[in-house]
N, C-alpha and C. Protein backbone atom coordinates (compact mmCIF):
# COMPACT_ATOMS: atom_id res chain seq x y z
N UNK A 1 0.81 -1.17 0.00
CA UNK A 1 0.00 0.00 0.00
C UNK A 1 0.86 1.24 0.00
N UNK A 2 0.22 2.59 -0.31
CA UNK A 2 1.19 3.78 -0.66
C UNK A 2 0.83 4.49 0.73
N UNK A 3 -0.03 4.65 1.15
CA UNK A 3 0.12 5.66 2.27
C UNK A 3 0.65 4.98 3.42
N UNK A 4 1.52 6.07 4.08
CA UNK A 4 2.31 5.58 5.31
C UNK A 4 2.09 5.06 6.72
N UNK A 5 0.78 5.59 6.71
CA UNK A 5 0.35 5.22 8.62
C UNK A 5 -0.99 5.23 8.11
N UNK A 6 -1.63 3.85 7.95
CA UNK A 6 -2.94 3.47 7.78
C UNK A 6 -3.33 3.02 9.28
N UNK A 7 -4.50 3.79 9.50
CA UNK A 7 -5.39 3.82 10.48
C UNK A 7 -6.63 3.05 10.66
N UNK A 8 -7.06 2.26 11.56
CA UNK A 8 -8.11 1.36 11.15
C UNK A 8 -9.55 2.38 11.23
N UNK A 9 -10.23 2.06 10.19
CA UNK A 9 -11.57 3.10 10.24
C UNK A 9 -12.59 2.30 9.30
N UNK A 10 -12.45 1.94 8.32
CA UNK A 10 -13.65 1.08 7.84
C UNK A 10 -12.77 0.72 6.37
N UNK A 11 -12.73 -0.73 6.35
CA UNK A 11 -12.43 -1.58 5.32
C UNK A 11 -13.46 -2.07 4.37
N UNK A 12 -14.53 -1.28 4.55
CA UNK A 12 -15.61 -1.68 3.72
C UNK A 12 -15.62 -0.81 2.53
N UNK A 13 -16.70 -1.47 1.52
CA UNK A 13 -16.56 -0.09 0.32
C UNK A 13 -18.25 -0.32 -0.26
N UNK A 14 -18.21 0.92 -0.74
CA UNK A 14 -19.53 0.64 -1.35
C UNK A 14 -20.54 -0.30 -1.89
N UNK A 15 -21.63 -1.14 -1.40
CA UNK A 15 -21.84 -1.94 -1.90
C UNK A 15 -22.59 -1.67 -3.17
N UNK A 16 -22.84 -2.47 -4.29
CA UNK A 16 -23.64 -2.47 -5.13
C UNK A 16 -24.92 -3.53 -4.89
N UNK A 17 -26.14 -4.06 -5.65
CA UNK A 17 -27.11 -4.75 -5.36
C UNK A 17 -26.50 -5.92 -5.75
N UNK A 18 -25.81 -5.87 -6.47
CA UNK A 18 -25.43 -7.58 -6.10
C UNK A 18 -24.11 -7.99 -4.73
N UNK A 19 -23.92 -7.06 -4.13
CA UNK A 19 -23.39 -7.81 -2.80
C UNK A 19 -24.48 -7.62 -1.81
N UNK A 20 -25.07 -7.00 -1.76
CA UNK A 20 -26.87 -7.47 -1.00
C UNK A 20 -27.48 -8.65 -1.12
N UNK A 21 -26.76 -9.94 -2.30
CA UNK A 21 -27.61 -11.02 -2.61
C UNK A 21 -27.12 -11.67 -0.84
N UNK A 22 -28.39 -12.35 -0.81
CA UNK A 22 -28.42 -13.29 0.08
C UNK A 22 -27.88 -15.16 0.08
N UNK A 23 -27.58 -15.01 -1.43
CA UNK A 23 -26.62 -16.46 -1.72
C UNK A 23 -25.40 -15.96 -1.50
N UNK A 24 -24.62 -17.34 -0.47
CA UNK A 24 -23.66 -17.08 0.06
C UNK A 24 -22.69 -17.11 -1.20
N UNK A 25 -22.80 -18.39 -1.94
CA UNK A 25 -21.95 -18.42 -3.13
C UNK A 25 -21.85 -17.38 -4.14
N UNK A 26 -22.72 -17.10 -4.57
CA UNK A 26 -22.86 -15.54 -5.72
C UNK A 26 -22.27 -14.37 -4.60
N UNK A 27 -22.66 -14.44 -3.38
CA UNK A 27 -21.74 -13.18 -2.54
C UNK A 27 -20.35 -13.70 -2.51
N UNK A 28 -19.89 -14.76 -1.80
CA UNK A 28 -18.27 -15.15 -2.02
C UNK A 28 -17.44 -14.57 -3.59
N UNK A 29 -18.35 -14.84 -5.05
CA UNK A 29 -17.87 -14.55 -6.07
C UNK A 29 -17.87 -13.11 -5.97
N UNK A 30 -18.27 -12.63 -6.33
CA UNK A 30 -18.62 -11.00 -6.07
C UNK A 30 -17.66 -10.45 -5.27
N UNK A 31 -17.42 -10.96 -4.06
CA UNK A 31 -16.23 -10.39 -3.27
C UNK A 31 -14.99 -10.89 -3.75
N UNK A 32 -14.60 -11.84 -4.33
CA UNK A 32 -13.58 -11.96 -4.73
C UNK A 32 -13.14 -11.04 -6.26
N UNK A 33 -14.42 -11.68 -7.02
CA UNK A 33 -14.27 -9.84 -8.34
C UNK A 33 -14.21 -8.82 -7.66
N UNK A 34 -14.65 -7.93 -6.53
CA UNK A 34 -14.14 -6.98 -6.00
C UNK A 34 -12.91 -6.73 -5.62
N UNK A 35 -12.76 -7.52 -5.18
CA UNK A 35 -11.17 -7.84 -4.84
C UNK A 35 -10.19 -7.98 -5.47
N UNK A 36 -10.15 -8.64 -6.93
CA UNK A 36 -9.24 -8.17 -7.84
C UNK A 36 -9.21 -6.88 -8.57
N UNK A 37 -10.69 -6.51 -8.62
CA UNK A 37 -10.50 -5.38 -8.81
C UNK A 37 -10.13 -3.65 -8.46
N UNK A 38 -10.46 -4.38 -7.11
CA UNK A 38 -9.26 -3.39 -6.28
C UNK A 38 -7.74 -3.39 -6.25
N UNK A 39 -7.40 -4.87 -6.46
CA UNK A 39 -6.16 -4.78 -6.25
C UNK A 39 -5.44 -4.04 -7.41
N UNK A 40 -5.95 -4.23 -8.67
CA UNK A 40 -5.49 -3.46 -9.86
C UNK A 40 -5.78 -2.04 -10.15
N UNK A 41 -6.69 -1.68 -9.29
CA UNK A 41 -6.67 0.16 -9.17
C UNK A 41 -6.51 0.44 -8.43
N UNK A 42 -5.64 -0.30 -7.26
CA UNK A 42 -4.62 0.60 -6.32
C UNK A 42 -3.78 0.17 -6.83
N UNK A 43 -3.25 -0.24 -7.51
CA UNK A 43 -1.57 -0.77 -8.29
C UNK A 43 -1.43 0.34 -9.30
N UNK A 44 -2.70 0.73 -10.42
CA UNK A 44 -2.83 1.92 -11.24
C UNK A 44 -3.35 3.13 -10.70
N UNK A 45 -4.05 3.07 -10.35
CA UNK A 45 -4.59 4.45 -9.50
C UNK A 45 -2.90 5.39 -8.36
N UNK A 46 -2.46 4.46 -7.98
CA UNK A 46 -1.15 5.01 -6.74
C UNK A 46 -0.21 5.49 -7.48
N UNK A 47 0.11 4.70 -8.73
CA UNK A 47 1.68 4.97 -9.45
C UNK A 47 1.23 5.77 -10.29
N UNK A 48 0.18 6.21 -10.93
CA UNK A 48 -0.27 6.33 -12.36
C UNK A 48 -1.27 7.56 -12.14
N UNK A 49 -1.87 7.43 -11.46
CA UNK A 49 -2.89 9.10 -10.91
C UNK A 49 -4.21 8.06 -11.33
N UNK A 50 -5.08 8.63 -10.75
CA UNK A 50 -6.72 8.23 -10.67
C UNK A 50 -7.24 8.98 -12.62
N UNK A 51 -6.66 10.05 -12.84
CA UNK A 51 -7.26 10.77 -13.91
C UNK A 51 -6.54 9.90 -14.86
N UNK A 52 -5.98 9.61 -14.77
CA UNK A 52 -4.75 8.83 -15.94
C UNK A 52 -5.13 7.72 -16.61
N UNK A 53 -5.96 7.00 -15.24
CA UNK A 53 -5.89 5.64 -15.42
C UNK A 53 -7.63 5.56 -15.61
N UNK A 54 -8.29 4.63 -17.28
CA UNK A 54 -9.82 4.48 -17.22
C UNK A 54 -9.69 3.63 -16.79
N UNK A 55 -11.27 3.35 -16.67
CA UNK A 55 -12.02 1.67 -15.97
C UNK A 55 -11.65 0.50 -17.12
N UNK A 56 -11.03 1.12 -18.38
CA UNK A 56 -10.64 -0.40 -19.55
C UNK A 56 -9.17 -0.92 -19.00
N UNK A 57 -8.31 -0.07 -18.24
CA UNK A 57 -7.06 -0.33 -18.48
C UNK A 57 -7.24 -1.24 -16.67
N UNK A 58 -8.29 -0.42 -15.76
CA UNK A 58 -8.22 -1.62 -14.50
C UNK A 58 -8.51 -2.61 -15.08
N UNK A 59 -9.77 -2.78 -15.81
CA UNK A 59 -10.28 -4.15 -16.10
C UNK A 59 -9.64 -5.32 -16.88
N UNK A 60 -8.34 -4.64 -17.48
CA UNK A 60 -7.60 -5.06 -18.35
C UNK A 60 -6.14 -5.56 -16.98
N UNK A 61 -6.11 -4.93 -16.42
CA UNK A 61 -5.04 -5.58 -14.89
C UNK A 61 -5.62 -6.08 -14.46
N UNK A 62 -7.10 -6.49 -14.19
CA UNK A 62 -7.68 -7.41 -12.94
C UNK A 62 -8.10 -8.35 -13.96
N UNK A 63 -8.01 -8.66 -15.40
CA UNK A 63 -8.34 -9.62 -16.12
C UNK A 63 -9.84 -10.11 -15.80
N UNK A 64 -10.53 -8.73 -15.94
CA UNK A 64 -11.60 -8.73 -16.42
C UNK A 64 -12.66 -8.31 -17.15
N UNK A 65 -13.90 -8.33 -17.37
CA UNK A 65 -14.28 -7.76 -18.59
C UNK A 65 -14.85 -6.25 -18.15
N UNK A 66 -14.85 -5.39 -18.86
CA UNK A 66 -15.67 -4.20 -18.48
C UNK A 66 -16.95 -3.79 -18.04
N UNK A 67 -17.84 -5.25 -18.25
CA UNK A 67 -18.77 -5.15 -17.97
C UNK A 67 -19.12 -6.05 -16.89
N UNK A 68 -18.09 -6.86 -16.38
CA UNK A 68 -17.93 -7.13 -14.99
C UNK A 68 -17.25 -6.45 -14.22
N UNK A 69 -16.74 -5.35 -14.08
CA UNK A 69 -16.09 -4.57 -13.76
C UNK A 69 -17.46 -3.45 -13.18
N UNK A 70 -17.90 -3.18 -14.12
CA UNK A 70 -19.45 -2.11 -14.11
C UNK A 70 -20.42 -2.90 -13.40
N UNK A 71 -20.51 -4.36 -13.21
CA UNK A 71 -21.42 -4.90 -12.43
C UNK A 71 -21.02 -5.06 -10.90
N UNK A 72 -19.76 -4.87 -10.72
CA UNK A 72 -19.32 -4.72 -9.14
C UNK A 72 -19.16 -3.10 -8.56
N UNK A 73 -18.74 -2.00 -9.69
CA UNK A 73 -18.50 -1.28 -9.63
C UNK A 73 -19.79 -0.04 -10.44
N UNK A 74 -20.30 0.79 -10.20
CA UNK A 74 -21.24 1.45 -11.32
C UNK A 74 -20.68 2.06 -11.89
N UNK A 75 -20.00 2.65 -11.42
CA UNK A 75 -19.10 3.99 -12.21
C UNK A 75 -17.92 4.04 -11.60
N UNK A 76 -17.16 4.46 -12.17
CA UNK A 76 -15.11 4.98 -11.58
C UNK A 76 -15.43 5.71 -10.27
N UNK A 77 -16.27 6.57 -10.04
CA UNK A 77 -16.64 7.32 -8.71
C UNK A 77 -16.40 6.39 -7.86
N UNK A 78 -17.21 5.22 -7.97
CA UNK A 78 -17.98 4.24 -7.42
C UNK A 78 -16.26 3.89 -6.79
N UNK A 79 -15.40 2.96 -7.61
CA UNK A 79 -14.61 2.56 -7.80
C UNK A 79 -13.25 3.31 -7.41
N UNK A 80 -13.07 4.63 -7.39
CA UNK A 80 -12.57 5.36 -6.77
C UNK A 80 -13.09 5.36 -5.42
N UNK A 81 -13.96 5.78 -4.53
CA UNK A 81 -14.43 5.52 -3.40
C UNK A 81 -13.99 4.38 -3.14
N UNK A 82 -14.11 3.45 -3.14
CA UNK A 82 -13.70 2.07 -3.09
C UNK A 82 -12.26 1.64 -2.99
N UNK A 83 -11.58 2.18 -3.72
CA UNK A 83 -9.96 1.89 -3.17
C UNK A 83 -9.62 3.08 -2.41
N UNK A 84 -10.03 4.16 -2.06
CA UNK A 84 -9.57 5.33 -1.38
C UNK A 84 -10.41 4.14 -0.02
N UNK A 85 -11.44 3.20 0.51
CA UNK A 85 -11.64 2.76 2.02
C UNK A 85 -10.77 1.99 1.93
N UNK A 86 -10.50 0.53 0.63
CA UNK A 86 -9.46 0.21 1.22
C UNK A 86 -8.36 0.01 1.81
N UNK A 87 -7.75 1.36 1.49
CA UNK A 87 -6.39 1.93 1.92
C UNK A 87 -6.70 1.72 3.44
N UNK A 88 -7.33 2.14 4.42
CA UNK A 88 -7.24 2.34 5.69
C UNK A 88 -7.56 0.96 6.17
N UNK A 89 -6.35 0.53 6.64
CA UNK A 89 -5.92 -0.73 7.25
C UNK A 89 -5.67 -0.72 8.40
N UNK A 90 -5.65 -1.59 9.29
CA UNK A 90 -5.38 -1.40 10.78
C UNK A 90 -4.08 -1.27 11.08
N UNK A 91 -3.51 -0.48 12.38
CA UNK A 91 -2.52 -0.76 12.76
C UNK A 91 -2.39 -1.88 13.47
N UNK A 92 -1.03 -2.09 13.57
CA UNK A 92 -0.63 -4.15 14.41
C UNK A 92 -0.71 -3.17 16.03
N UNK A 93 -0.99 -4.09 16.69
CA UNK A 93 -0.70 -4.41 18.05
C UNK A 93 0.30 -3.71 18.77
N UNK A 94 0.63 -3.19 19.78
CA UNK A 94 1.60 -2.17 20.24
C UNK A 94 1.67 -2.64 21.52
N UNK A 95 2.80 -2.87 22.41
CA UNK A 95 3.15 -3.11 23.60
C UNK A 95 4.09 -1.84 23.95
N UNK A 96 4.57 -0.92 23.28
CA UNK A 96 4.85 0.27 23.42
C UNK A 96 4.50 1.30 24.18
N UNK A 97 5.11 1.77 25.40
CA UNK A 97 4.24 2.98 25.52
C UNK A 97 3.73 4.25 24.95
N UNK A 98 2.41 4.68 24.99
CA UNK A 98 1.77 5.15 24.20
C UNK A 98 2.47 6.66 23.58
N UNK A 99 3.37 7.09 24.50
CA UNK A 99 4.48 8.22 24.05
C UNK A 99 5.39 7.75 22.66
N UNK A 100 5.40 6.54 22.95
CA UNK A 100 6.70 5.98 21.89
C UNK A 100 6.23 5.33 20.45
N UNK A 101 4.92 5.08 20.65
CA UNK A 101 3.19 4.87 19.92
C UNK A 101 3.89 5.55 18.57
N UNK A 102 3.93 7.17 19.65
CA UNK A 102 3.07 8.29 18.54
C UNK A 102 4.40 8.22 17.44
N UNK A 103 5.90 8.38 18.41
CA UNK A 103 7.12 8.40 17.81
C UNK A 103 7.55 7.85 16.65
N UNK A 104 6.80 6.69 16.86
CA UNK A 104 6.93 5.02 16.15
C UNK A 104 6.12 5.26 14.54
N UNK A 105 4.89 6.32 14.47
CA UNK A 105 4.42 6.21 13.28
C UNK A 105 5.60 7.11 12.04
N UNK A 106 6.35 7.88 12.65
CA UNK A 106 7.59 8.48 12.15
C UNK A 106 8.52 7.57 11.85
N UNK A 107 8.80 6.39 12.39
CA UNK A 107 9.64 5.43 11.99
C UNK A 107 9.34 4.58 11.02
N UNK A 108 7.92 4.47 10.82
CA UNK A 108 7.29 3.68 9.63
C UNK A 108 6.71 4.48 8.52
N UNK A 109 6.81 5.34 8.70
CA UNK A 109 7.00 6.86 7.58
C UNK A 109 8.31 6.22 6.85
N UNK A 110 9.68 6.82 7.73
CA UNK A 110 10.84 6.91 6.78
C UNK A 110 10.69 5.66 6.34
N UNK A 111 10.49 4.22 6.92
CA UNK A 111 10.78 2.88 6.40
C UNK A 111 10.23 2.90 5.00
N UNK A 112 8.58 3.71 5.06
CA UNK A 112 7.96 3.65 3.50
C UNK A 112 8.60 4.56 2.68
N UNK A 113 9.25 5.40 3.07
CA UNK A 113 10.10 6.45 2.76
C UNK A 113 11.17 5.79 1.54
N UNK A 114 11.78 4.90 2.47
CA UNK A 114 13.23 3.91 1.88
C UNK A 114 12.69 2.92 0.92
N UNK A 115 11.37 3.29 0.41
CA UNK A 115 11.61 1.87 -0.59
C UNK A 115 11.23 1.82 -1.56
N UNK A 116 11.35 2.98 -2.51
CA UNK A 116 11.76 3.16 -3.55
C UNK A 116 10.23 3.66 -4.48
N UNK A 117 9.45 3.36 -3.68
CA UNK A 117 7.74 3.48 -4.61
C UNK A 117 6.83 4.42 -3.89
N UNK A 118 7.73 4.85 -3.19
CA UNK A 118 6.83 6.15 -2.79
C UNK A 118 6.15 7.71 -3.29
N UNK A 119 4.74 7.48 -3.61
CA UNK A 119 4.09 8.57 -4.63
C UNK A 119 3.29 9.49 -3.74
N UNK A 120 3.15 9.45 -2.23
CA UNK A 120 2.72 10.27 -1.39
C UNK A 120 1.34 9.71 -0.97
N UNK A 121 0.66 10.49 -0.43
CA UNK A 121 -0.45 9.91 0.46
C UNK A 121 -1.86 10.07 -1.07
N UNK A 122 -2.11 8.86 -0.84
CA UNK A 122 -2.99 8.10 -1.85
C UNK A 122 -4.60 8.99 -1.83
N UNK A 123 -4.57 9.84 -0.58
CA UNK A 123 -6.12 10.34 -0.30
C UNK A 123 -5.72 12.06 -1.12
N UNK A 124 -4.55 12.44 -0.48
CA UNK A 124 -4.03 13.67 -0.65
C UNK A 124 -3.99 13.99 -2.27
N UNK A 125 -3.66 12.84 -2.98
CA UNK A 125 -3.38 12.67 -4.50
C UNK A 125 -4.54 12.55 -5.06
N UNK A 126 -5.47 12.06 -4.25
CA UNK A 126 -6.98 12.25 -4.53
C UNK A 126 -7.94 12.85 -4.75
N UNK A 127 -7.00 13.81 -4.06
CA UNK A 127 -8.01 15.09 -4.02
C UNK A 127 -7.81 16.28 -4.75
N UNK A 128 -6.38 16.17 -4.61
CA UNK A 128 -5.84 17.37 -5.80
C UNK A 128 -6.11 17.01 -7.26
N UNK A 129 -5.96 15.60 -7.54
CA UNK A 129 -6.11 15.13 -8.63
C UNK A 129 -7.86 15.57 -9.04
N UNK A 130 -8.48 15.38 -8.39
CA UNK A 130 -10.38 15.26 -8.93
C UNK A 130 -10.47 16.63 -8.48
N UNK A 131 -10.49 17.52 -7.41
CA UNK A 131 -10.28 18.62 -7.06
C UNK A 131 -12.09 18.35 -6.60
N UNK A 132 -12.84 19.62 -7.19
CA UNK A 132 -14.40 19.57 -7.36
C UNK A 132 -15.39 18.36 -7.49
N UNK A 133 -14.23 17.52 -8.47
CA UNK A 133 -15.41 16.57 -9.10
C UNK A 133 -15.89 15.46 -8.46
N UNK A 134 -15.40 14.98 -7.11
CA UNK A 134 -15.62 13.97 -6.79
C UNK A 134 -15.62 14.42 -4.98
N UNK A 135 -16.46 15.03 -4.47
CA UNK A 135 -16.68 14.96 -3.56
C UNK A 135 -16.74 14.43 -2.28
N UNK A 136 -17.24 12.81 -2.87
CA UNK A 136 -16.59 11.71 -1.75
C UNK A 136 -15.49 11.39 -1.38
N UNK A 137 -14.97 11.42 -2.56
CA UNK A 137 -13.22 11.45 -2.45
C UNK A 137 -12.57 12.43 -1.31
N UNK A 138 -13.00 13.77 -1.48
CA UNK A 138 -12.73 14.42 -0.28
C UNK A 138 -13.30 14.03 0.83
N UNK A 139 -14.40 13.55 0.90
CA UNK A 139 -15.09 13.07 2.77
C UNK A 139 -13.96 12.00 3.12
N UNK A 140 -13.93 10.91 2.25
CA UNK A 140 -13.02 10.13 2.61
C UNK A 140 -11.99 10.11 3.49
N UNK A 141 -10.95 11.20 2.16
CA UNK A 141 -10.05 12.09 2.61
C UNK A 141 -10.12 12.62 4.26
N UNK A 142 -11.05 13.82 4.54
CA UNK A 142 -10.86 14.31 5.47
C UNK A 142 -11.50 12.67 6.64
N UNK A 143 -11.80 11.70 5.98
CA UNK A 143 -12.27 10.69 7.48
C UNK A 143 -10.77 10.38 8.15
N UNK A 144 -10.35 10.15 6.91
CA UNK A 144 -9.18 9.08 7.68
C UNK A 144 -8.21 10.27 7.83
N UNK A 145 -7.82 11.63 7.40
CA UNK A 145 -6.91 12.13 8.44
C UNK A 145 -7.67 12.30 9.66
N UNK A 146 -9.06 12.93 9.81
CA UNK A 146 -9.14 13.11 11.31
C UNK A 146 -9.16 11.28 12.20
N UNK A 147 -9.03 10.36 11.64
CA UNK A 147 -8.97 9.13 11.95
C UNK A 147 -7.58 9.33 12.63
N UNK A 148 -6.73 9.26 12.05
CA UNK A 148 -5.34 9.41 12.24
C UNK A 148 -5.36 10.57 13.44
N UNK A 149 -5.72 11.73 13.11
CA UNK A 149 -5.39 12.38 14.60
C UNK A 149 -5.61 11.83 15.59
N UNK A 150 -7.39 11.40 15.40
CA UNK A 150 -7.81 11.12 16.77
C UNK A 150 -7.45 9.95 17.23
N UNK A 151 -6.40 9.19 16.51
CA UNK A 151 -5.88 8.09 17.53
C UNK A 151 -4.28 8.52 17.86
N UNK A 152 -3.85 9.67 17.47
CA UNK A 152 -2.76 10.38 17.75
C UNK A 152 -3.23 10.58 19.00
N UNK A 153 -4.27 11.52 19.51
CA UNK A 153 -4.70 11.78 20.24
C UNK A 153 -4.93 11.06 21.44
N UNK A 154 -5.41 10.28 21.33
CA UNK A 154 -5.76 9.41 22.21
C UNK A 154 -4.87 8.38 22.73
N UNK A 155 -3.72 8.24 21.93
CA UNK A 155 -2.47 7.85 22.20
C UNK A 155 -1.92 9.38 23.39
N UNK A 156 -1.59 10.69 23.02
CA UNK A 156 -1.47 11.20 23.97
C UNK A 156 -2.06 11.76 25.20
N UNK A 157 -3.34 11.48 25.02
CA UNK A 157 -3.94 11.24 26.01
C UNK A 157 -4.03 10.16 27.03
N UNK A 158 -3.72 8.47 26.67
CA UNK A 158 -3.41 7.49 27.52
C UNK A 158 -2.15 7.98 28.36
N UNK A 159 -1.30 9.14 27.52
CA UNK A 159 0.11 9.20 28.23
C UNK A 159 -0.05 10.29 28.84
N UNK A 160 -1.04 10.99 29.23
CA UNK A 160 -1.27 12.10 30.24
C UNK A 160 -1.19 13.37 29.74
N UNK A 161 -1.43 13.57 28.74
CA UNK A 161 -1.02 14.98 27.83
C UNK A 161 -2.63 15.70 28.01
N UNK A 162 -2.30 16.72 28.95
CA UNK A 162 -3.27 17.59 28.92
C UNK A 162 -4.46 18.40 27.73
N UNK A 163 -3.64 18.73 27.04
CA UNK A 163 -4.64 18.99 25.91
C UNK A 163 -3.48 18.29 24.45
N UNK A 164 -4.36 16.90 24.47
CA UNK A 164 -4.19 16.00 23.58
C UNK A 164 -4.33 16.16 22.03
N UNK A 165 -5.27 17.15 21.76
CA UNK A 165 -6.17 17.41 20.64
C UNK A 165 -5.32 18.16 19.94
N UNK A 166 -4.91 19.42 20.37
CA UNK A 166 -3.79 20.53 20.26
C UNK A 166 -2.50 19.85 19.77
N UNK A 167 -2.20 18.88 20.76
CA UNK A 167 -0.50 18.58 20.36
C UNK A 167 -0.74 17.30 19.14
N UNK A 168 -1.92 16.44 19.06
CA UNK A 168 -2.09 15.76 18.00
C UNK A 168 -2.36 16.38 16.58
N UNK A 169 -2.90 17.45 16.48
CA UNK A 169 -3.17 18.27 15.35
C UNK A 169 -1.87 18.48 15.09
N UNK A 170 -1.09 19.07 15.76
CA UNK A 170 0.65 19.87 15.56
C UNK A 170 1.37 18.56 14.96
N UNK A 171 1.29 17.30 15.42
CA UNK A 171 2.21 16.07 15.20
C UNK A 171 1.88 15.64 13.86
N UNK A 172 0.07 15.19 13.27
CA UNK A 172 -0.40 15.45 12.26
C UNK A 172 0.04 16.38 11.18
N UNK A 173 0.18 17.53 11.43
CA UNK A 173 1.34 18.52 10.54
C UNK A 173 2.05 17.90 10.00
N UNK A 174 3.06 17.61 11.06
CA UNK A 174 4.77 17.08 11.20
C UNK A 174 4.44 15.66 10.11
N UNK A 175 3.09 15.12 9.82
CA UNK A 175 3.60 13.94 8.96
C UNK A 175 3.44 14.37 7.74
N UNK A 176 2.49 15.68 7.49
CA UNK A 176 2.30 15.85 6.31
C UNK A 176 2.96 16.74 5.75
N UNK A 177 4.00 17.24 6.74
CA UNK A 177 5.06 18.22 6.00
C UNK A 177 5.99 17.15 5.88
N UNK A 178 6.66 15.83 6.50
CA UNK A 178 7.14 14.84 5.81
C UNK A 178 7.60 14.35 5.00
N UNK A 179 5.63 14.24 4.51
CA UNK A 179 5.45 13.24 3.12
C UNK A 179 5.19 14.38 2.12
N UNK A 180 4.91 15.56 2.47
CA UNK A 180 5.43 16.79 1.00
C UNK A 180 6.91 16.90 0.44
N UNK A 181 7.82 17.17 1.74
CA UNK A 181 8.95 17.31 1.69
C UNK A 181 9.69 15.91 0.99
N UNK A 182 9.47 14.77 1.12
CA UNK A 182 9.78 13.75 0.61
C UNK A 182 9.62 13.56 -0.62
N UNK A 183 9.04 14.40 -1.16
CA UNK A 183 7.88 13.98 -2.15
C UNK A 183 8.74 14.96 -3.57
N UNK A 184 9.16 16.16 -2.54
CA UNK A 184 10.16 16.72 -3.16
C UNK A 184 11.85 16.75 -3.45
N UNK A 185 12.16 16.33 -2.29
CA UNK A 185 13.62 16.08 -2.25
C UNK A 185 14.06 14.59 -2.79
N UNK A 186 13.20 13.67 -2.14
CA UNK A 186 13.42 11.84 -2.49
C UNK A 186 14.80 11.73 -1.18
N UNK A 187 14.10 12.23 -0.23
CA UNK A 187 15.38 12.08 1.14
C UNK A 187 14.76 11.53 2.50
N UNK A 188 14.55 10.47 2.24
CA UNK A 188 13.74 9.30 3.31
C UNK A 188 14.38 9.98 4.74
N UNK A 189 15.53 10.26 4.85
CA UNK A 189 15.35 10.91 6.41
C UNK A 189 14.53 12.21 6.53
N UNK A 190 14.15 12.91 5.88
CA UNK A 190 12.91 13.96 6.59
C UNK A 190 12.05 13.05 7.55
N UNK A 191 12.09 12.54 7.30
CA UNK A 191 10.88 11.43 8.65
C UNK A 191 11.56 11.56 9.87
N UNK A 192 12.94 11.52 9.95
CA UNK A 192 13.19 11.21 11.10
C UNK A 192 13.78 12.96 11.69
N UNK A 193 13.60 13.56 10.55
CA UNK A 193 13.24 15.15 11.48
C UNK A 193 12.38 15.44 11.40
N UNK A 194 10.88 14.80 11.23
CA UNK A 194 9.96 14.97 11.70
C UNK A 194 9.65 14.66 13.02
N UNK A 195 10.16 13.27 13.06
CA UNK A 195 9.88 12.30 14.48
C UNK A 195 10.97 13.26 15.22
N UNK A 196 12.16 14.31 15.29
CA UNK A 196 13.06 15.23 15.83
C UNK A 196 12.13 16.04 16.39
N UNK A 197 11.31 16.78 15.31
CA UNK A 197 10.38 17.72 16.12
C UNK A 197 9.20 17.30 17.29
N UNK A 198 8.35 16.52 16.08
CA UNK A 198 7.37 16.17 17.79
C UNK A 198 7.77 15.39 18.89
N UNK A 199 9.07 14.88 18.75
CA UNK A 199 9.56 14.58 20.52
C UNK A 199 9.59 15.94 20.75
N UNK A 200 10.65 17.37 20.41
CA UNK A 200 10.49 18.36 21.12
C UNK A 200 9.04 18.68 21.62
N UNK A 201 7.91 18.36 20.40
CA UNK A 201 7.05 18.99 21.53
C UNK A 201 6.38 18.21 22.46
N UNK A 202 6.49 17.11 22.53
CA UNK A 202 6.19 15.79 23.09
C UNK A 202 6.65 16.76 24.51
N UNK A 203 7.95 16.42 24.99
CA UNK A 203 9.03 16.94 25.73
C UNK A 203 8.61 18.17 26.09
N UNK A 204 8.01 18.97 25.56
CA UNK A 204 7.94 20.30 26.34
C UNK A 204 6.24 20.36 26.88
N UNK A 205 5.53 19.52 26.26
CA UNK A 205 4.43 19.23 27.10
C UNK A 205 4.78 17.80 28.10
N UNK A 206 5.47 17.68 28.68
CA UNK A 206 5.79 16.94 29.67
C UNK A 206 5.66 15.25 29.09
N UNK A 207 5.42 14.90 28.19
CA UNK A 207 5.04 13.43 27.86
C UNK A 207 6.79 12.71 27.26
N UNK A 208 7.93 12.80 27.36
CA UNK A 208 8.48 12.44 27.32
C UNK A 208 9.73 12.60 27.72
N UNK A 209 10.57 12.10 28.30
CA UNK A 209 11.67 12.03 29.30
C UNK A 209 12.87 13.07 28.61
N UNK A 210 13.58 14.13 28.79
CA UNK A 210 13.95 15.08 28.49
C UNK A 210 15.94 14.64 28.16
């Protein structure tokens, strides 16, 4: 996947009337044609831009027909919506304290940073790319960054940070000046002067050892 710190928020995507069927078998098929066909417009859609890429050239990577493609999908909207939920994946498990939580999504920044296929945040590209035209695309968008804060948040809030909201918005910044800056230079350590700054402010609101 292209974006760096996927947040768990909803892995679901639009249904159409045929994943409403009540046969388990015709639903199993259906989800699996969905499923390839996601996988081939986030493979084209990430590297290639959403405007770039039509519904012949997914259907032509998921090796299928266009008009099975249109029967899982109604329209590219449709289909756009649809790989912009899948992106938001859960984070793994953390035995970390929740100070070192927040630190830690900076470390898996630069890692996506270092590996060579990095085209920037998949929602952000989404939006500039359609601008007006696709509206959902932006709700999306703004779900899963405020997704991402508010478990920033709530990460500094388990760690005693008085006004949590404030210093999670500021850290939020710090990833998306990051993944701009990255985006421009191709210098995988900006991440880790990002993760430089919000320990300072980590540190000066008392949440981390000086």
């Amino acid at each position: 996947m292209g974006d760096a710190t996927p947040i768990c928020v909803d892995r679901s995507w639009e249904p159409t009337a045929a994943f409403a069927s009540s046969n388990r078998t015709e639903l199993t098929g259906v989800t699996l044609m969905a499923d390839r066909i996601l996988q081939a417009a986030d493979r084209l859609f990430y590297r290639k831009g959403i405007r770039a890429v039509g519904v012949d050239a997914v259907a032509a990577k998921a090796g299928v027909s266009k008009r099975s493609l249109y029967d899982t999908f109604p329209s590219k909207d449709a289909l756009v919506a649809a790989y912009l939920r899948q992106r938001m994946l859960p984070l793994p498990e953390s035995t970390e304290p929740p100070a070192q939580q927040v630190l830690a999504l900076f470390d898996q920044l630069q890692q996506r940073f270092a590996k060579g296929d990095f085209r920037g945040c998949a929602f952000v590209n989404a939006v500039t790319e359609l601008a007006e035209d696709c509206t959902t695309a932006r709700a999306i968008a703004i779900q899963y960054k405020d997704a991402r804060r508010h478990h920033i948040a709530s990460l500094l809030a388990a760690a005693g940070t008085a006004d949590a909201d404030t210093l999670a918005a500021q850290i939020a910044l710090l990833i998306e000046g990051a993944i701009a800056t990255m985006l421009v230079t191709n210098d995988a350590s900006v991440a880790g002067l990002a993760r430089d700054a919000a320990a300072i402010l980590m540190q000066a609101a008392g949440r981390l050892p000086t």
